[in-house]
Protein backbone atom coordinates (compact mmCIF):
# COMPACT_ATOMS: atom_id res chain seq x y z
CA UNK A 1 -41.53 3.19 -2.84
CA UNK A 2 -43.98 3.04 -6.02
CA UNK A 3 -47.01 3.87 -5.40
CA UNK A 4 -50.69 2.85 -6.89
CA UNK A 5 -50.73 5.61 -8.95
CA UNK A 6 -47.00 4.99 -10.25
CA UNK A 7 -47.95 1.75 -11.67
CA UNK A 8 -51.14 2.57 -13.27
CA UNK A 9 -48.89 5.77 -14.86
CA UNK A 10 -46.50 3.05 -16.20
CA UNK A 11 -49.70 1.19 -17.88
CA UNK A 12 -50.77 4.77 -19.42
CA UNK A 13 -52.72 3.67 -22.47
CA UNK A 14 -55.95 3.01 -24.22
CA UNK A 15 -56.83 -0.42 -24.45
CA UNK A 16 -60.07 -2.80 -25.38
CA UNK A 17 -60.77 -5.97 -23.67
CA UNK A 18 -63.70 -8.42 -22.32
CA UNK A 19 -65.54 -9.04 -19.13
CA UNK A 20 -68.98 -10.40 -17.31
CA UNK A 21 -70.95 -8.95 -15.17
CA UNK A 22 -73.46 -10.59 -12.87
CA UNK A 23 -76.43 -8.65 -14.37
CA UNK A 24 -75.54 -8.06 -17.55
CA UNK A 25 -73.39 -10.86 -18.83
CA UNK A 26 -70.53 -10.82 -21.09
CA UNK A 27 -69.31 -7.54 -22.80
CA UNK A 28 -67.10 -5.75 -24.80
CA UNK A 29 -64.65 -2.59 -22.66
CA UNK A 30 -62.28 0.33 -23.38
CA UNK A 31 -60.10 1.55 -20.67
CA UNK A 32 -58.24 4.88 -21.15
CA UNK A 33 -55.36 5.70 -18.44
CA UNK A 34 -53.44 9.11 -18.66
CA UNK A 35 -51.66 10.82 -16.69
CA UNK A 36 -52.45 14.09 -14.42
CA UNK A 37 -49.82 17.03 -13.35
CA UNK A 38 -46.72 15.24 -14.30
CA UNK A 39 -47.42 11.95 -12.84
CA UNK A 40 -49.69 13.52 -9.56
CA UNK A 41 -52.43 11.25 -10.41
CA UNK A 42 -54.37 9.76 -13.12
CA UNK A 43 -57.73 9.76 -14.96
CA UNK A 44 -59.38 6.43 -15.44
CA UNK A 45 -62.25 5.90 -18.36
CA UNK A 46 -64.44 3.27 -18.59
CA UNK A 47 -66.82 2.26 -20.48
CA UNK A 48 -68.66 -1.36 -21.04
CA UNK A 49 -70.85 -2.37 -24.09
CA UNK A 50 -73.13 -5.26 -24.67
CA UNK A 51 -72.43 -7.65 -27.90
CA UNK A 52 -75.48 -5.16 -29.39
CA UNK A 53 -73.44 -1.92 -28.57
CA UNK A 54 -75.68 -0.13 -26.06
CA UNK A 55 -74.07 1.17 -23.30
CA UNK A 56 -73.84 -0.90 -20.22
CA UNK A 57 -71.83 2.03 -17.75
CA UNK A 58 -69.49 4.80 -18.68
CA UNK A 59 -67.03 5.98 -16.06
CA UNK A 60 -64.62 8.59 -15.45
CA UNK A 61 -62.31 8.29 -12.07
CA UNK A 62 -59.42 10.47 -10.82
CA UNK A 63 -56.97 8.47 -9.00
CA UNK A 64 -54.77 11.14 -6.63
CA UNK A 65 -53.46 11.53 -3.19
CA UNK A 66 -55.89 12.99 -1.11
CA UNK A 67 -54.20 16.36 0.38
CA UNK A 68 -55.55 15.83 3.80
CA UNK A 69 -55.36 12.43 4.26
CA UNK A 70 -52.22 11.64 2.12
CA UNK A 71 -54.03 8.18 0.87
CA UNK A 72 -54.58 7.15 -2.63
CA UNK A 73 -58.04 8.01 -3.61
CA UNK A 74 -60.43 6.70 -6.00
CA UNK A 75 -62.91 9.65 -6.96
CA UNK A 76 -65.43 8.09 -9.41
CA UNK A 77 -68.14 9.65 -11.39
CA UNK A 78 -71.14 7.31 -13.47
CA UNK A 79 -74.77 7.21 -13.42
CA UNK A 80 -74.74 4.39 -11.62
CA UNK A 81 -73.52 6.17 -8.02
CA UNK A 82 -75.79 8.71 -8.85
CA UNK A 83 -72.81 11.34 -8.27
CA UNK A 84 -69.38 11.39 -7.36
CA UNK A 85 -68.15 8.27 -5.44
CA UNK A 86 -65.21 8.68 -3.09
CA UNK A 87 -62.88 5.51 -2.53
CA UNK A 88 -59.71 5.20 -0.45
CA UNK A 89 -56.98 2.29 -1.05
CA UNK A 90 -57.62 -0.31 1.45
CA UNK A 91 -54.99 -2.52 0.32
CA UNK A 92 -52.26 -2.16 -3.07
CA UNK A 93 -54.77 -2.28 -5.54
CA UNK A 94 -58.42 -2.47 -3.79
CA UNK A 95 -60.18 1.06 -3.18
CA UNK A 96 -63.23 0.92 -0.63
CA UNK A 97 -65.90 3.44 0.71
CA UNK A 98 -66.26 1.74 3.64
CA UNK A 99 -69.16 1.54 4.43
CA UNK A 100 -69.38 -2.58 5.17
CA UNK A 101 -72.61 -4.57 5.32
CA UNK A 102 -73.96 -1.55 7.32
CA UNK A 103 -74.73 0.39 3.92
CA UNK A 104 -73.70 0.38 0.43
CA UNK A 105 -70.36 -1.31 0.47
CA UNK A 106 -68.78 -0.64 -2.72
CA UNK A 107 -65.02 -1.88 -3.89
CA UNK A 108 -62.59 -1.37 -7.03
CA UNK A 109 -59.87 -3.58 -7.19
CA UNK A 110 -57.47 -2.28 -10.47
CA UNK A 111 -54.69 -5.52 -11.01
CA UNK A 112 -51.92 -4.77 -12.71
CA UNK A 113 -49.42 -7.69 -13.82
CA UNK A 114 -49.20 -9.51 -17.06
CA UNK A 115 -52.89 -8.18 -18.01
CA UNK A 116 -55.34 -5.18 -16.62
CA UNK A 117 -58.31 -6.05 -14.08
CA UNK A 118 -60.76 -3.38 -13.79
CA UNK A 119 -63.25 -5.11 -11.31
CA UNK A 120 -66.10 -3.94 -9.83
CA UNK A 121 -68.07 -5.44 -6.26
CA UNK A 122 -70.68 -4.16 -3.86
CA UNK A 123 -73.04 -5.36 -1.41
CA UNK A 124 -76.57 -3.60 -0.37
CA UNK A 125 -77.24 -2.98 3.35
CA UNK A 126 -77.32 -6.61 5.09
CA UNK A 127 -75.67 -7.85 2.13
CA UNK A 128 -71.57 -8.98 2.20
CA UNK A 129 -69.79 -7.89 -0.59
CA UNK A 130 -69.63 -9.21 -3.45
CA UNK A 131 -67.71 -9.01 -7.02
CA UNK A 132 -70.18 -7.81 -10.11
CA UNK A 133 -68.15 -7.43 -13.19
CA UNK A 134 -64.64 -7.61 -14.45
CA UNK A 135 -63.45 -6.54 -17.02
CA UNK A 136 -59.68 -7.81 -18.78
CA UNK A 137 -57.22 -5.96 -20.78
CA UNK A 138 -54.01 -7.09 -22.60
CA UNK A 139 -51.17 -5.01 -21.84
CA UNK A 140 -49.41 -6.18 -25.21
């Protein structure tokens, strides 16, 4: 059965593309997949610029099975989480922390079909969730 992590492999690549956030507006992003131990998991970085090139957030996530668990695991370090963020799948292509409107929901949904979504949502504490940016890649 292929997995998450077998189709983001299969997409292994650098690639520039658009999006919008909700704060910041429209911007310029570079996604870099590569692959990790022969295909065990793989290392996501990204990055989003405004139109006058300062940095809007830098990323850089580890997607692996988690060896206790056994489910695909988004482990994501930026500023922004102040740390290292820990996600699990919650469906094929949407990685949660679970935390729902009771505290910091947080949610990265990665599509993969004709083009690459790398989108980003998250509610505060009372809040429902809610998407903030995504960002678009050609696969060509």
């Amino acid at each position: 059965m292929e997995t998450i992590i077998d189709r983001l492999i299969a997409v292994a690549g650098r690639y520039e593309g658009t999006g919008h956030g909700s704060e910041s507006g429209p911007f310029d992003a570079t996604i870099e997949i590569t692959t990790l131990l022969g295909g065990m998991g793989a290392t996501i970085d990204y990055a989003a610029t405004a139109p006058d090139g300062s940095e809007l957030h830098r990323e850089h996530t580890v997607l692996a099975f988690d060896m206790w668990s056994g489910e695909a695991t988004l482990y994501v370090l930026c500023a922004e989480l102040s740390g290292m963020g820990q996600l699990v799948q919650a469906s094929g292509s949407t990685f949660t922390n679970g935390r729902g409107t009771d505290g910091f929901e947080l949610q990265i949904e990665i599509v993969i079909a004709d083009r690459l979504e790398y989108i980003w949502s998250w509610g505060q504490p009372g809040e429902p969730l809610a998407e903030q940016s995504r960002a678009v890649f050609s696969l060509q």
